[in-house]
Protein backbone atom coordinates (compact mmCIF):
# COMPACT_ATOMS: atom_id res chain seq x y z
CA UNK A 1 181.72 74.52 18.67
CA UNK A 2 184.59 74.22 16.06
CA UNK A 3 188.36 73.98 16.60
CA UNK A 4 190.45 75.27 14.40
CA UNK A 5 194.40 74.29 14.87
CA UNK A 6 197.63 76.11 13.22
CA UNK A 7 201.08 74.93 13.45
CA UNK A 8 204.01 76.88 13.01
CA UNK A 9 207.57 76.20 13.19
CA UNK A 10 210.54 78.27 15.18
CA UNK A 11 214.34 76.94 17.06
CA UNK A 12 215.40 78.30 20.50
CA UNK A 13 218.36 77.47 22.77
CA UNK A 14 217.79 77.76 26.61
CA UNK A 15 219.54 76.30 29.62
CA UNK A 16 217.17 74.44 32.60
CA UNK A 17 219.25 75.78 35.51
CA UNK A 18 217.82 76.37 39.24
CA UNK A 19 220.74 79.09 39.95
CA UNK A 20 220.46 78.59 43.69
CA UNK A 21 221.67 75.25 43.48
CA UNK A 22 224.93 73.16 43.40
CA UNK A 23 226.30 71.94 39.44
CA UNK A 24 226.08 68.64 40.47
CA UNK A 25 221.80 69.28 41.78
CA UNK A 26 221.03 70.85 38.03
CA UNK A 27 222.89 68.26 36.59
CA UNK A 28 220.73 65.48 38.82
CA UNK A 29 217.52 67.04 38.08
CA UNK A 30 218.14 68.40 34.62
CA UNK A 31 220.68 66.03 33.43
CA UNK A 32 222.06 66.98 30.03
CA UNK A 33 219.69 70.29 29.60
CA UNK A 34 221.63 71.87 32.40
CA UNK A 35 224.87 72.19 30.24
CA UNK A 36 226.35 75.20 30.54
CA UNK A 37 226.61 76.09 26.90
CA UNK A 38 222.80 75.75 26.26
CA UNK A 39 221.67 73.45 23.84
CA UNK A 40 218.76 73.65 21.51
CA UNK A 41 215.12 72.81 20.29
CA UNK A 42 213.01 72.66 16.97
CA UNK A 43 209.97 73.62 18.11
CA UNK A 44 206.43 72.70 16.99
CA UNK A 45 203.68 75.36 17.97
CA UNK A 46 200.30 74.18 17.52
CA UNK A 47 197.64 76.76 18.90
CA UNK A 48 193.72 76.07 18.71
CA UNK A 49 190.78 78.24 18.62
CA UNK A 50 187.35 77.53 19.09
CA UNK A 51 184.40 79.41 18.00
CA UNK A 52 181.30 79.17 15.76
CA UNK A 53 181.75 79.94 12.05
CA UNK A 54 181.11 83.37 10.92
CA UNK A 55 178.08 83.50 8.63
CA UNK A 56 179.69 85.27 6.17
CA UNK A 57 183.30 83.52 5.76
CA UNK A 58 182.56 79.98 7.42
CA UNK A 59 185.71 80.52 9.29
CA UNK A 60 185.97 80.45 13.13
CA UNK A 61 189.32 82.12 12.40
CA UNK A 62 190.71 83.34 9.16
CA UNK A 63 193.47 80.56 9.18
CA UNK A 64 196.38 82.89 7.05
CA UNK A 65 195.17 85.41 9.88
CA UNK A 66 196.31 83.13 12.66
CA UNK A 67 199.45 81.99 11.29
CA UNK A 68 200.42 86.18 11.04
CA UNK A 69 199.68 86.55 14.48
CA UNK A 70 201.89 83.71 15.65
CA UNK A 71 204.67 84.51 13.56
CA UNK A 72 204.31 88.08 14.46
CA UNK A 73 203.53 87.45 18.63
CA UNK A 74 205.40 84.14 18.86
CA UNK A 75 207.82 83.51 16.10
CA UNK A 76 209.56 87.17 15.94
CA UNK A 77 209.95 87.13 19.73
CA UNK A 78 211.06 82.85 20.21
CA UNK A 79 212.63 82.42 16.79
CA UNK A 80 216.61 81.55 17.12
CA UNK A 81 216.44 83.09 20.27
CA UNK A 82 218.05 82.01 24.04
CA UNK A 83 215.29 81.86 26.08
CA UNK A 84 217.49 82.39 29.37
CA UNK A 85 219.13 85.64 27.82
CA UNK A 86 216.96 87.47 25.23
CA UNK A 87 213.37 86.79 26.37
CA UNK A 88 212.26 89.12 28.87
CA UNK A 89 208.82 87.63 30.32
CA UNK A 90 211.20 84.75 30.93
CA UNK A 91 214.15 86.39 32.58
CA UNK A 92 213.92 84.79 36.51
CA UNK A 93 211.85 82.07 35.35
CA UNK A 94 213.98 78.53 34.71
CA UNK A 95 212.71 78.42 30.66
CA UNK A 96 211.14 74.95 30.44
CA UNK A 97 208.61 74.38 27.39
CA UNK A 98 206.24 74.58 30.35
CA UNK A 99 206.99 78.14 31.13
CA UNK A 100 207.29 78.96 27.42
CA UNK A 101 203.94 77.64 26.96
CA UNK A 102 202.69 80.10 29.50
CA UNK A 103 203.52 83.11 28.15
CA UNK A 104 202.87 81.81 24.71
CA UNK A 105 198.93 81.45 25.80
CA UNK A 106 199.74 85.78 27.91
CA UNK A 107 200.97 86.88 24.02
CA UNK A 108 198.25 85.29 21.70
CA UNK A 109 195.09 85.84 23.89
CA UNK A 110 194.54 89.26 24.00
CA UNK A 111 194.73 89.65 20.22
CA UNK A 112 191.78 87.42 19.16
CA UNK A 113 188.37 88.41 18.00
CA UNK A 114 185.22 86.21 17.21
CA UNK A 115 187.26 83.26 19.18
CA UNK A 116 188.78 82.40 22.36
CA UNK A 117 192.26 80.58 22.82
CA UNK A 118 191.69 76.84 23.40
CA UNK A 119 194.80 75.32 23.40
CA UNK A 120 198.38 75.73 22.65
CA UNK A 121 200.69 72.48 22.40
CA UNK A 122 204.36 73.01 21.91
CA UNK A 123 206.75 69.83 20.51
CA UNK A 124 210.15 70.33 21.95
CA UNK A 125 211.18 66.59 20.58
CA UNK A 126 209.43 63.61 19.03
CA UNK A 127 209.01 62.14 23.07
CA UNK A 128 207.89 65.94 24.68
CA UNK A 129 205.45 67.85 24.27
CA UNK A 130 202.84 69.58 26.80
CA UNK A 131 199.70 71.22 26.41
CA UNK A 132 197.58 74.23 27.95
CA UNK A 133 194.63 75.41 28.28
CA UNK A 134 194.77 78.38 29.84
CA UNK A 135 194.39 79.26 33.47
């Protein structure tokens, strides 16, 4: 089995907010990423494939292939974007890079061939990062 990893780069701005609680219980649990005004993120995206090479190409996953599907399925729709207003599949869902994550893995999956989704990792700072593997 191979594993084949692309990275590609976007920004967002989202707010970590539980809207039936107090100010002061966001700003407890959520300190600073509460705020009100948002605040932002340079995202890293690194999603992985596995697979067995192709006989013909010795690719598990044409790599330039990959990196127009995430910037097509990811990118377009996350790009300099506010996760909390103009995201729909996270509208009612408190955007943490562990719900973005999520429905990263729901808008990648269906559209592989050859290969299966192994992994997506997402860098929201130099200290935070999370991975998934899928359900």
């Amino acid at each position: 089995m191979i594993y084949l990893t692309r990275r590609e780069h976007f920004n967002g701005a989202h707010r970590l907010f539980n809207k039936d609680w107090s100010a002061e219980k966001n700003a407890e649990v959520f300190g600073k990423c509460a705020n009100a005004n948002w605040h932002g993120h340079n995202f890293d995206l690194y999603v992985t494939v596995k697979g067995n090479p192709d006989p013909e190409t010795g690719f598990v996953m044409n790599a330039h292939q990959l990196s127009h599907l995430l910037k097509k399925e990811v990118v377009a729709r996350l790009d300099h974007k506010n996760y909390n207003i103009d995201v729909p599949e996270l509208q009612g869902v408190i955007p943490t890079i562990e719900n973005v994550v999520q429905v990263i893995w729901k808008w990648v999956s269906p559209h592989l061939n050859g290969c299966e989704l192994y992994c997506i990792k997402l860098v929201e700072t130099e200290n935070i990062y999370v991975e998934y593997y899928g359900d």
